[in-house]
N, C-alpha and C. Protein backbone atom coordinates (compact mmCIF):
# COMPACT_ATOMS: atom_id res chain seq x y z
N UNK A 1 34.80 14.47 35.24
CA UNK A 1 33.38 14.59 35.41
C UNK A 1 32.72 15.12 34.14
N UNK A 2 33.43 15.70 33.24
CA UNK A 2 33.02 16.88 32.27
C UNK A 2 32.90 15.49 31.46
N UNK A 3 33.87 14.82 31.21
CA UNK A 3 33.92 13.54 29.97
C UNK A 3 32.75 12.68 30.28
N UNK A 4 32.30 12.30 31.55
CA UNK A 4 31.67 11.44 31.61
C UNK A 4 30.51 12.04 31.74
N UNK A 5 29.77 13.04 31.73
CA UNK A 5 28.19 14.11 31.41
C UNK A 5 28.51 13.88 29.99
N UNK A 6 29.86 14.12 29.24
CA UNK A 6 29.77 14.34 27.35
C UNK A 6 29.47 12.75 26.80
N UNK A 7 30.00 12.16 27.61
CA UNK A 7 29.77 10.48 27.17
C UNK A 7 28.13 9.99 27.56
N UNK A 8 27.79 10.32 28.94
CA UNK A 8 25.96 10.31 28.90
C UNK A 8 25.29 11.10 28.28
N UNK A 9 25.45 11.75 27.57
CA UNK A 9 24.61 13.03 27.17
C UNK A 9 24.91 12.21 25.51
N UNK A 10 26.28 12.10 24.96
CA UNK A 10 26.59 11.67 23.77
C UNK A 10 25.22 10.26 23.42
N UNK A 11 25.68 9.68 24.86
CA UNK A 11 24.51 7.97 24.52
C UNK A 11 23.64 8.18 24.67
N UNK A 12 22.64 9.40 25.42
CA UNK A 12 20.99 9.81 25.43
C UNK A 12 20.89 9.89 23.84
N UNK A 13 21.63 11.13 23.16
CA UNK A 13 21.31 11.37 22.60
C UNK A 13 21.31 10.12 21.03
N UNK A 14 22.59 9.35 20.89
CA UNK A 14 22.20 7.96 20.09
C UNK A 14 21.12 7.20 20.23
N UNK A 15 20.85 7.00 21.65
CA UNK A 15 19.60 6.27 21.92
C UNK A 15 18.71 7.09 21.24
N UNK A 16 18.05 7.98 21.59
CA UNK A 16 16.86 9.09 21.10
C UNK A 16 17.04 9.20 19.71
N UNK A 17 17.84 8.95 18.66
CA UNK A 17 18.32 8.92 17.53
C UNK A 17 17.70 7.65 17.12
N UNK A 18 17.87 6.56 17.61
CA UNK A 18 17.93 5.27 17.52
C UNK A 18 16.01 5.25 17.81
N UNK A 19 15.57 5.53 18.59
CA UNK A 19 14.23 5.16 18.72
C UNK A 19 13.47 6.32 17.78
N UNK A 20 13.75 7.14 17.39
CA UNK A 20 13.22 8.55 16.29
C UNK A 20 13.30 7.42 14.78
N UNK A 21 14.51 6.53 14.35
CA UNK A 21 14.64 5.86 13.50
C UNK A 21 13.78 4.86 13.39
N UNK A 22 13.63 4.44 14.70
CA UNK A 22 12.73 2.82 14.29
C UNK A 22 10.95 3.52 14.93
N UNK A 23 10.54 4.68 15.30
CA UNK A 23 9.48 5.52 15.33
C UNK A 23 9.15 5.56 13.27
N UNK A 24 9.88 6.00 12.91
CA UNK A 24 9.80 6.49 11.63
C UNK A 24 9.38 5.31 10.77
N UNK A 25 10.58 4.23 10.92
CA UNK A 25 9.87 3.00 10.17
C UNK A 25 8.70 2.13 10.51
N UNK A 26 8.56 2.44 11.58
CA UNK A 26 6.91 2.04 12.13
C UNK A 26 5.89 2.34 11.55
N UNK A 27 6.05 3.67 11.11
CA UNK A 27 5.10 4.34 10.61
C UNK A 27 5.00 4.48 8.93
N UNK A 28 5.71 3.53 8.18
CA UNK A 28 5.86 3.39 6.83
C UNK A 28 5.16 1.96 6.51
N UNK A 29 4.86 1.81 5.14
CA UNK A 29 3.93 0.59 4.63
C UNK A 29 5.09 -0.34 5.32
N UNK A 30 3.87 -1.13 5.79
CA UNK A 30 4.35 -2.85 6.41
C UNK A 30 2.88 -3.44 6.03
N UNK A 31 3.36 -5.04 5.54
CA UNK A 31 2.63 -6.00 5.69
C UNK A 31 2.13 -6.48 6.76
N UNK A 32 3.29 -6.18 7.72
CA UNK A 32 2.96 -7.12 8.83
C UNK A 32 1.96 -6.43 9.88
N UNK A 33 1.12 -5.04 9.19
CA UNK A 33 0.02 -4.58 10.11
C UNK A 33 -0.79 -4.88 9.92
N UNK A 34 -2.13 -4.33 10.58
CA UNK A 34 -3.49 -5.57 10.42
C UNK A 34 -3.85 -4.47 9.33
N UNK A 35 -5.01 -4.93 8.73
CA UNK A 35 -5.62 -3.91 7.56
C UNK A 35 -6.29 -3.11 7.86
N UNK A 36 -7.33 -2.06 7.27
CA UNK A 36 -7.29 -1.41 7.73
C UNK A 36 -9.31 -1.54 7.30
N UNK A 37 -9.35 -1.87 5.99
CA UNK A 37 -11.12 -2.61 5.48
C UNK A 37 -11.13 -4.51 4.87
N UNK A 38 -10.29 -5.03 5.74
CA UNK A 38 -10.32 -6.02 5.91
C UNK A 38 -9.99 -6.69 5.23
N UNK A 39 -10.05 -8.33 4.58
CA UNK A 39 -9.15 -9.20 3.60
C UNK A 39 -10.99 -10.34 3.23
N UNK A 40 -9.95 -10.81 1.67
CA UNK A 40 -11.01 -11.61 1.55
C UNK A 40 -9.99 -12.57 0.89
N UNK A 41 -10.37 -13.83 0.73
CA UNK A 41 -10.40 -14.99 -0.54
C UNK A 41 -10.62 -15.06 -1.81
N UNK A 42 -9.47 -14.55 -2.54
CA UNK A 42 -10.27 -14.75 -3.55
C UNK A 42 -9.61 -15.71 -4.85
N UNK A 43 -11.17 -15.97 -5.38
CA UNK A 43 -10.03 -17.89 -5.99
C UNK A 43 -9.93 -17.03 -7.63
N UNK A 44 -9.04 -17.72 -8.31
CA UNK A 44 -9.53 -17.69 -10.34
C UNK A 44 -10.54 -18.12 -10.19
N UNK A 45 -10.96 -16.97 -11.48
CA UNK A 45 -12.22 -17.16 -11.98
C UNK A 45 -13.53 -16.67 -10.88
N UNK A 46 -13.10 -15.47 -10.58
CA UNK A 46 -14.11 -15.70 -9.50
C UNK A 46 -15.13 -14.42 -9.97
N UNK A 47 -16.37 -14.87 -9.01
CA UNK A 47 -17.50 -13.82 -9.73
C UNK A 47 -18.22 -13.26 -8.98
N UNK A 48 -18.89 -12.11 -8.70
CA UNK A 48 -18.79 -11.42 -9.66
C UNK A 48 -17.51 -10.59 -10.35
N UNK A 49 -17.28 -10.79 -11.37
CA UNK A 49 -15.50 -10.16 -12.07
C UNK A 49 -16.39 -8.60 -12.52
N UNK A 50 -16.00 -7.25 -12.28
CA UNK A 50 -14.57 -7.39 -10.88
C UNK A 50 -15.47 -7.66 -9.82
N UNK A 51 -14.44 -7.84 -8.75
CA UNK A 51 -14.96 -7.79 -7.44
C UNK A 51 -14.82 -6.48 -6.69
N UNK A 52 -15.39 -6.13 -6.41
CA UNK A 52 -15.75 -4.26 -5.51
C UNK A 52 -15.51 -4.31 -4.33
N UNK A 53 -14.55 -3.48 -3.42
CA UNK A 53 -14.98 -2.92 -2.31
C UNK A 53 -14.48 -1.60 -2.23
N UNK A 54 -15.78 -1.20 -1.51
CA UNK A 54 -15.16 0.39 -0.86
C UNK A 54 -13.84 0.62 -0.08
N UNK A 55 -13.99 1.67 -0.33
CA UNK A 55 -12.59 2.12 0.43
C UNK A 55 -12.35 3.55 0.74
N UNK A 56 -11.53 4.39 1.43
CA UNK A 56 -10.76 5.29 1.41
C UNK A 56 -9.08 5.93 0.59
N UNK A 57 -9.12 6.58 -0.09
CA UNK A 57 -7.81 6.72 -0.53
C UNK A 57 -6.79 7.87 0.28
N UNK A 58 -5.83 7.92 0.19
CA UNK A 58 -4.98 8.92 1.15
C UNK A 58 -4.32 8.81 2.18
N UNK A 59 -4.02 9.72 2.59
CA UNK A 59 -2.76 9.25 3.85
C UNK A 59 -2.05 10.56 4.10
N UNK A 60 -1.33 10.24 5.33
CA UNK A 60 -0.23 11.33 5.81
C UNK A 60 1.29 10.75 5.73
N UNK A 61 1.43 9.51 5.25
CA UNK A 61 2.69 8.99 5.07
C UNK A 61 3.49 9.28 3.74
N UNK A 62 4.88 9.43 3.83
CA UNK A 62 5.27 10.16 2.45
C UNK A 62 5.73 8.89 2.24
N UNK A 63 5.57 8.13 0.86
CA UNK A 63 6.43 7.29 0.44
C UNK A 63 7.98 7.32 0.20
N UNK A 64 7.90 8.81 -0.52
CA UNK A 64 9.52 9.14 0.00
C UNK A 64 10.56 9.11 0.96
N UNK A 65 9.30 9.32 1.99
CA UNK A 65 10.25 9.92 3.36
C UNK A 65 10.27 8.45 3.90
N UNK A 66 9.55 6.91 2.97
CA UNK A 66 10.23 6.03 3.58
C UNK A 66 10.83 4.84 2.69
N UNK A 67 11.72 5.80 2.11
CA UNK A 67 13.02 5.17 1.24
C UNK A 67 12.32 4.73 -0.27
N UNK A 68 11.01 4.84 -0.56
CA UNK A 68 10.37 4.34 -2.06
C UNK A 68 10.82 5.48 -2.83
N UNK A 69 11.32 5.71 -3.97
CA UNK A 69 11.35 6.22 -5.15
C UNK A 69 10.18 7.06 -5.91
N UNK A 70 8.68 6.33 -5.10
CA UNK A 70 7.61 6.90 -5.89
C UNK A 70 7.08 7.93 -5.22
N UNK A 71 6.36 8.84 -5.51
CA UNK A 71 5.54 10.34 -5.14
C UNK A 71 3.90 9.45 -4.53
N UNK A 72 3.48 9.90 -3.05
CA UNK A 72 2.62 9.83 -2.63
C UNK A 72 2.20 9.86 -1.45
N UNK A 73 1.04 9.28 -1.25
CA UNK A 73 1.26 9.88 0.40
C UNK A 73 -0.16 8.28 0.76
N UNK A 74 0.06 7.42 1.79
CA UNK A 74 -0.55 6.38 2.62
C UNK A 74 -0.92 6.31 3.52
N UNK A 75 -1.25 5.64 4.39
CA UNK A 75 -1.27 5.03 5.82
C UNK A 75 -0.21 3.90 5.64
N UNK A 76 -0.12 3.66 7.33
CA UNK A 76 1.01 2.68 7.03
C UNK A 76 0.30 1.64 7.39
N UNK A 77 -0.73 1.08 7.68
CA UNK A 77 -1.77 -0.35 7.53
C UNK A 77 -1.91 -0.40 5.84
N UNK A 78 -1.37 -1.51 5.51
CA UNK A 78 -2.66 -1.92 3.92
C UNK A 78 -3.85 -1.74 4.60
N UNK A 79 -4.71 -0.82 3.82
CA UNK A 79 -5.87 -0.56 3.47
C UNK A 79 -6.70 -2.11 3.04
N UNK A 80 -6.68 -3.08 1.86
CA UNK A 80 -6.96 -4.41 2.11
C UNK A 80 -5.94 -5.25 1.60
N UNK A 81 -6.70 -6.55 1.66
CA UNK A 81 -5.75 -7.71 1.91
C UNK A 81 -5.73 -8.54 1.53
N UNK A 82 -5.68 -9.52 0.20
CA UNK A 82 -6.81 -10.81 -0.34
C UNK A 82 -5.37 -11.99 -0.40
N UNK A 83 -6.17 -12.86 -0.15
CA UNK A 83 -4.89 -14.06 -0.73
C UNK A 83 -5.77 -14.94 -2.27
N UNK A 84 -5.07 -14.90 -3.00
CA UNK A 84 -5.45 -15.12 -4.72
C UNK A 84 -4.80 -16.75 -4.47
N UNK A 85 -6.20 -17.33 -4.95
CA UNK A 85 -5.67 -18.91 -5.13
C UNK A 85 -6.14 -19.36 -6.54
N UNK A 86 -5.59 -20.21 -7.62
CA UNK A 86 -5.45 -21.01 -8.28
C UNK A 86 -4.58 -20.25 -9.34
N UNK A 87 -5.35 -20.41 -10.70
CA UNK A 87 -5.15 -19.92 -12.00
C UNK A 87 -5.45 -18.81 -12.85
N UNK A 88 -5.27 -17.69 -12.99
CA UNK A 88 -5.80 -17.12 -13.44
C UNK A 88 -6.36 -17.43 -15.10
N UNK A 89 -7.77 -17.49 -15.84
CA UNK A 89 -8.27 -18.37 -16.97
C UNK A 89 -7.79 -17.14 -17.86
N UNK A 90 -7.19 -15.93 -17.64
CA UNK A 90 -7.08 -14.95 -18.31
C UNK A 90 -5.65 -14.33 -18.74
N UNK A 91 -4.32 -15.17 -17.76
CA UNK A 91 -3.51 -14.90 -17.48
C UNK A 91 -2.47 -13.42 -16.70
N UNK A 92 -4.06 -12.82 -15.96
CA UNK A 92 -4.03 -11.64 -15.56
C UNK A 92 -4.48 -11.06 -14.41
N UNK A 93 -4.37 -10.51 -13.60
CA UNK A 93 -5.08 -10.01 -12.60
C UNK A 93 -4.59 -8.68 -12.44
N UNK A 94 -5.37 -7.99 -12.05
CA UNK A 94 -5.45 -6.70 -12.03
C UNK A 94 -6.09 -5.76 -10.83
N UNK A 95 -5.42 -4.99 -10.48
CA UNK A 95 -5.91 -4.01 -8.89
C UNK A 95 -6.24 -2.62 -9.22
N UNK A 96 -7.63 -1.83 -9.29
CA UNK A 96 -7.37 -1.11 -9.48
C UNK A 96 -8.24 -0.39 -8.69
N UNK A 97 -7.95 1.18 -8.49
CA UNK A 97 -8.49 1.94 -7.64
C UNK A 97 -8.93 2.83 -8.49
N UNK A 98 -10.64 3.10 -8.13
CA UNK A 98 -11.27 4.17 -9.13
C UNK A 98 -11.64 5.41 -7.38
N UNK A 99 -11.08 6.51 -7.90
CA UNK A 99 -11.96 7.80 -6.86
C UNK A 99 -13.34 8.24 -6.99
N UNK A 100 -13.96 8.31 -6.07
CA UNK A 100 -14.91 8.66 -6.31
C UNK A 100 -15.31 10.04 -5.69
N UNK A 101 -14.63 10.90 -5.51
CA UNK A 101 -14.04 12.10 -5.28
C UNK A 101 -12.97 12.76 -6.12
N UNK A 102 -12.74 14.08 -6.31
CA UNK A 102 -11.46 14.80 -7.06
C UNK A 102 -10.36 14.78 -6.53
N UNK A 103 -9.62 13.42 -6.28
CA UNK A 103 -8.62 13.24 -5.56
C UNK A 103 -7.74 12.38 -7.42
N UNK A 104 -6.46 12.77 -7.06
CA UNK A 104 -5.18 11.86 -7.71
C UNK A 104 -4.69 10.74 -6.83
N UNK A 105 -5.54 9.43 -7.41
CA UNK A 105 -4.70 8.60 -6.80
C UNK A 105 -3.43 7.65 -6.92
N UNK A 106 -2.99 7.20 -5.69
CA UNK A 106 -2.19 6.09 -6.29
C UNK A 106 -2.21 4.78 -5.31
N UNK A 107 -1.38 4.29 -5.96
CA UNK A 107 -1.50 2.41 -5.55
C UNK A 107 -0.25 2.00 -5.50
N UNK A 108 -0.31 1.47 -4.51
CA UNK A 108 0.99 0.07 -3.64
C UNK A 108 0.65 -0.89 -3.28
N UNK A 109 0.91 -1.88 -4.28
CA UNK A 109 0.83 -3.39 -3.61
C UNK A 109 1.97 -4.22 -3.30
N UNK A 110 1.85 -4.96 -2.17
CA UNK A 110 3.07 -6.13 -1.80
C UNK A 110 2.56 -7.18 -2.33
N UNK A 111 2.99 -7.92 -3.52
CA UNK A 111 2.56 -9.35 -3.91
C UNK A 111 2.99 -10.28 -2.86
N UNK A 112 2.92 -11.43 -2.96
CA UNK A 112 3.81 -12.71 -2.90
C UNK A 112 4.78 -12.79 -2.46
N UNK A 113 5.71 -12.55 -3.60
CA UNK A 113 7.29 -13.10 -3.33
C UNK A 113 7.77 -11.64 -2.64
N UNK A 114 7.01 -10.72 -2.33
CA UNK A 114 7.55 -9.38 -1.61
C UNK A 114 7.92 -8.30 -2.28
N UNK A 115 7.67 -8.12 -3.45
CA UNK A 115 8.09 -7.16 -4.20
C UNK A 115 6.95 -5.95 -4.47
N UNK A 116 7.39 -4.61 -4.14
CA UNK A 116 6.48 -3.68 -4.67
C UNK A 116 5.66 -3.17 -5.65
N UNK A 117 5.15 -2.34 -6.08
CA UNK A 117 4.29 -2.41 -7.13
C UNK A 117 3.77 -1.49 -7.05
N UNK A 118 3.79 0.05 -7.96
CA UNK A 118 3.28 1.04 -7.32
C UNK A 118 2.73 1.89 -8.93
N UNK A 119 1.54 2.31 -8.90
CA UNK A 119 1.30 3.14 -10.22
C UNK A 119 -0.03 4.18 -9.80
N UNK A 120 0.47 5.37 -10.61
CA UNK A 120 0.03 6.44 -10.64
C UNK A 120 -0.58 7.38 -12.06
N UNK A 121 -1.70 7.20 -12.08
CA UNK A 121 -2.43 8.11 -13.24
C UNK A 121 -2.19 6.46 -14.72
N UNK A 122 -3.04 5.75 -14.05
CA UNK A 122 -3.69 4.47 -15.04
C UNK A 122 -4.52 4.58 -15.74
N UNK A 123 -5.50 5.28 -15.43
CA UNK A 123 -6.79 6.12 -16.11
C UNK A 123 -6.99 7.55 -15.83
N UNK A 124 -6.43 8.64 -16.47
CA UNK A 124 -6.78 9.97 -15.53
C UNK A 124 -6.21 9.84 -14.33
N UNK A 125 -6.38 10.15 -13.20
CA UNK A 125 -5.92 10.16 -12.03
C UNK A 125 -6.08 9.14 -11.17
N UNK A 126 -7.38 7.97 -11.83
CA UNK A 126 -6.99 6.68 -11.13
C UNK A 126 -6.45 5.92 -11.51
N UNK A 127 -5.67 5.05 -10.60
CA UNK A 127 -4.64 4.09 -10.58
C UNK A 127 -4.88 2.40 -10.93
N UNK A 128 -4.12 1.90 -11.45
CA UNK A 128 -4.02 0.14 -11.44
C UNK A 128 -2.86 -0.69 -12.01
N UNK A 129 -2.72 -1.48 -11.36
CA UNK A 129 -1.53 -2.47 -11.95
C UNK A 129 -1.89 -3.68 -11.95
N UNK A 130 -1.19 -4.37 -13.40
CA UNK A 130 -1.73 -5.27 -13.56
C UNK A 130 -0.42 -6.52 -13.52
N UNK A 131 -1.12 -7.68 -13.17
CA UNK A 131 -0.05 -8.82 -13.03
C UNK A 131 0.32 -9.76 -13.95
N UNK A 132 0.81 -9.84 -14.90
CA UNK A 132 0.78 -11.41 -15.71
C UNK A 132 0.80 -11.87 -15.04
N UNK A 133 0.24 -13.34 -15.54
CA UNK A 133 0.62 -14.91 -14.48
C UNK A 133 1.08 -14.53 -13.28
N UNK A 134 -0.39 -14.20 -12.66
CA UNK A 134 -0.28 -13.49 -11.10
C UNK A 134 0.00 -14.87 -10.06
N UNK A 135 0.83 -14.78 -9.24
CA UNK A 135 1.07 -15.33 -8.57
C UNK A 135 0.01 -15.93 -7.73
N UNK A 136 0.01 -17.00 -6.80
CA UNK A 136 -1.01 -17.21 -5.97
C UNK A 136 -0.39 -16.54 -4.49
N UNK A 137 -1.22 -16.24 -3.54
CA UNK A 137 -0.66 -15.72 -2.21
C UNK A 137 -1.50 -14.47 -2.17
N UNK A 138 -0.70 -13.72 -0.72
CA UNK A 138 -1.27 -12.80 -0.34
C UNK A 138 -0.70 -11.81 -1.16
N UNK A 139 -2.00 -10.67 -1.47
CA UNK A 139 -1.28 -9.50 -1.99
C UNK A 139 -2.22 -7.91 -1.02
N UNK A 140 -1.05 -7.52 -0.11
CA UNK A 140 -1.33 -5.97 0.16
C UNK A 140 -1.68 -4.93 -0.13
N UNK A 141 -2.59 -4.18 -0.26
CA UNK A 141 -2.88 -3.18 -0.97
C UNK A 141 -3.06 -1.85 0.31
N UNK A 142 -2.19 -0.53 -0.49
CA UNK A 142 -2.32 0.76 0.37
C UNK A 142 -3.01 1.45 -1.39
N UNK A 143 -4.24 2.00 -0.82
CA UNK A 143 -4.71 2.73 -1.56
C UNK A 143 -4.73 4.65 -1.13
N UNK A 144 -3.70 5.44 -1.77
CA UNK A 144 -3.48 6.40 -1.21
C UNK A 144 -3.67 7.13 -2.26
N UNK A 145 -3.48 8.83 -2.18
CA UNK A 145 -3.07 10.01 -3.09
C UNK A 145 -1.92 10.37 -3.18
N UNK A 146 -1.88 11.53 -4.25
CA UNK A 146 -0.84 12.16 -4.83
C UNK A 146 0.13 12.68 -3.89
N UNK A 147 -1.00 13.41 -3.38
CA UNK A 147 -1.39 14.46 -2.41
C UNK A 147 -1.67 14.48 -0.90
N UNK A 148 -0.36 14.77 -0.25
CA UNK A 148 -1.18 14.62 0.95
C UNK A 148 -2.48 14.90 1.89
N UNK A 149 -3.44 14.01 2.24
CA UNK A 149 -4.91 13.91 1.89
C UNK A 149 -5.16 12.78 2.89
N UNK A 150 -6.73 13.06 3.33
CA UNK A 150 -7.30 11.74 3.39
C UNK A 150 -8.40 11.25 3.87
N UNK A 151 -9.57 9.96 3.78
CA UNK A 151 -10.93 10.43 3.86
C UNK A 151 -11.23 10.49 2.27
N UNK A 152 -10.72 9.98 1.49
CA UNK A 152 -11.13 10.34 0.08
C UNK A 152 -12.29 8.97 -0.44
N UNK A 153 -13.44 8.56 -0.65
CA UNK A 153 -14.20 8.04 -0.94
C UNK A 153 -13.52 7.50 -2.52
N UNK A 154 -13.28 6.18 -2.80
CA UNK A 154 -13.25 5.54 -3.86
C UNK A 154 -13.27 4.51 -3.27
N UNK A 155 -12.80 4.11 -4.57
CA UNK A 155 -13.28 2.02 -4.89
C UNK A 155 -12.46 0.93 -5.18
N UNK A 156 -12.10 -0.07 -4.64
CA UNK A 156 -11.12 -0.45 -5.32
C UNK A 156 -11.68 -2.48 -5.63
N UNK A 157 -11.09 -2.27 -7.33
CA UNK A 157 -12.04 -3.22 -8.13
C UNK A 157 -10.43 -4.53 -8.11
N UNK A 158 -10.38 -5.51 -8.33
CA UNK A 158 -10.10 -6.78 -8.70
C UNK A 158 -10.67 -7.26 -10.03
N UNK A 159 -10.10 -7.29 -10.91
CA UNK A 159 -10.27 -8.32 -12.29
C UNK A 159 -9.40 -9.10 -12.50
N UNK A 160 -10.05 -10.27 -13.46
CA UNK A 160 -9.16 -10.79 -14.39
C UNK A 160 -9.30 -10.61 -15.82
N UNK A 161 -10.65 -9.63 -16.35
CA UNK A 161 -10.52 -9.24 -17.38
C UNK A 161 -10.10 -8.04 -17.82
N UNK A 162 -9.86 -7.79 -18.53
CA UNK A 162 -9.50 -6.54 -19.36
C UNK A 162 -9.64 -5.39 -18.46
N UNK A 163 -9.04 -3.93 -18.05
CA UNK A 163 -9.56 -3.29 -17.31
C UNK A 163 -8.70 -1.34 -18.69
């Protein structure tokens, strides 16, 4: 009787292990959530260059605490969402997040082919990365801080020129 309470008690507790694990990755950047200030279209060459939208920066998610290498803190929705179609006439595109508050930010994008993309202190404390021969497709954006934070008022611009 004793073995078989240590053997149910052993599998509660794997299970509860098991759902604490996939709780955790739920709650880390995914593409596959809806956004969070919505998605747009946007083609080469498009105008007005940059293109602006508001936003929030920050988060309670540690990038660390979900297996990334880089220092920061998110939500786990991309913040926005654009799918980039044609050519870029510049061979460049560029994401960048300006604060408009005394916050350190940073930036995570999922391109295309799925690969991350993450930079911190591009200008002073705001962030941007830029693409050669940017791919066409969707690209994700979590616009977060240093710092765990959040509610932070900035901006986040799209070019293809110079930034």
């Amino acid at each position: 009787m004793k073995i078989a309470r240590r053997l149910l008690a052993g599998a509660g507790l794997a299970a509860m292990s098991l759902s604490l694990s996939a709780a955790a990755a739920t709650a880390c950047p995914s593409y596959n959530n809806p956004t969070v200030f919505g998605s747009a279209n946007v083609p080469a060459n498009f105008m007005p260059d940059p293109w602006v939208r508001n936003v929030t920066a920050g988060g309670t998610v540690s990038l660390q605490g979900c297996g990334f290498s880089w220092p920061g803190f998110v939500i786990s929705r991309p913040d926005f969402r654009f799918q980039y179609t044609g050519t870029s006439p510049t061979g460049q595109l560029t994401i960048a997040l300006e604060a408009r508050s005394n916050v350190d930010t940073i930036l995570l994008v999922n391109a295309p082919d799925g690969t991350w993309h993450f930079n911190d202190d591009y200008r002073g404390t705001n962030s941007a990365i830029t693409f050669t021969n940017p791919m066409q497709g969707q690209y994700d954006i979590w616009t977060g801080s240093y710092y765990r934070s959040s509610n932070n008022p900035a901006q986040l611009l799209v070019t293809e020129l110079s930034y």
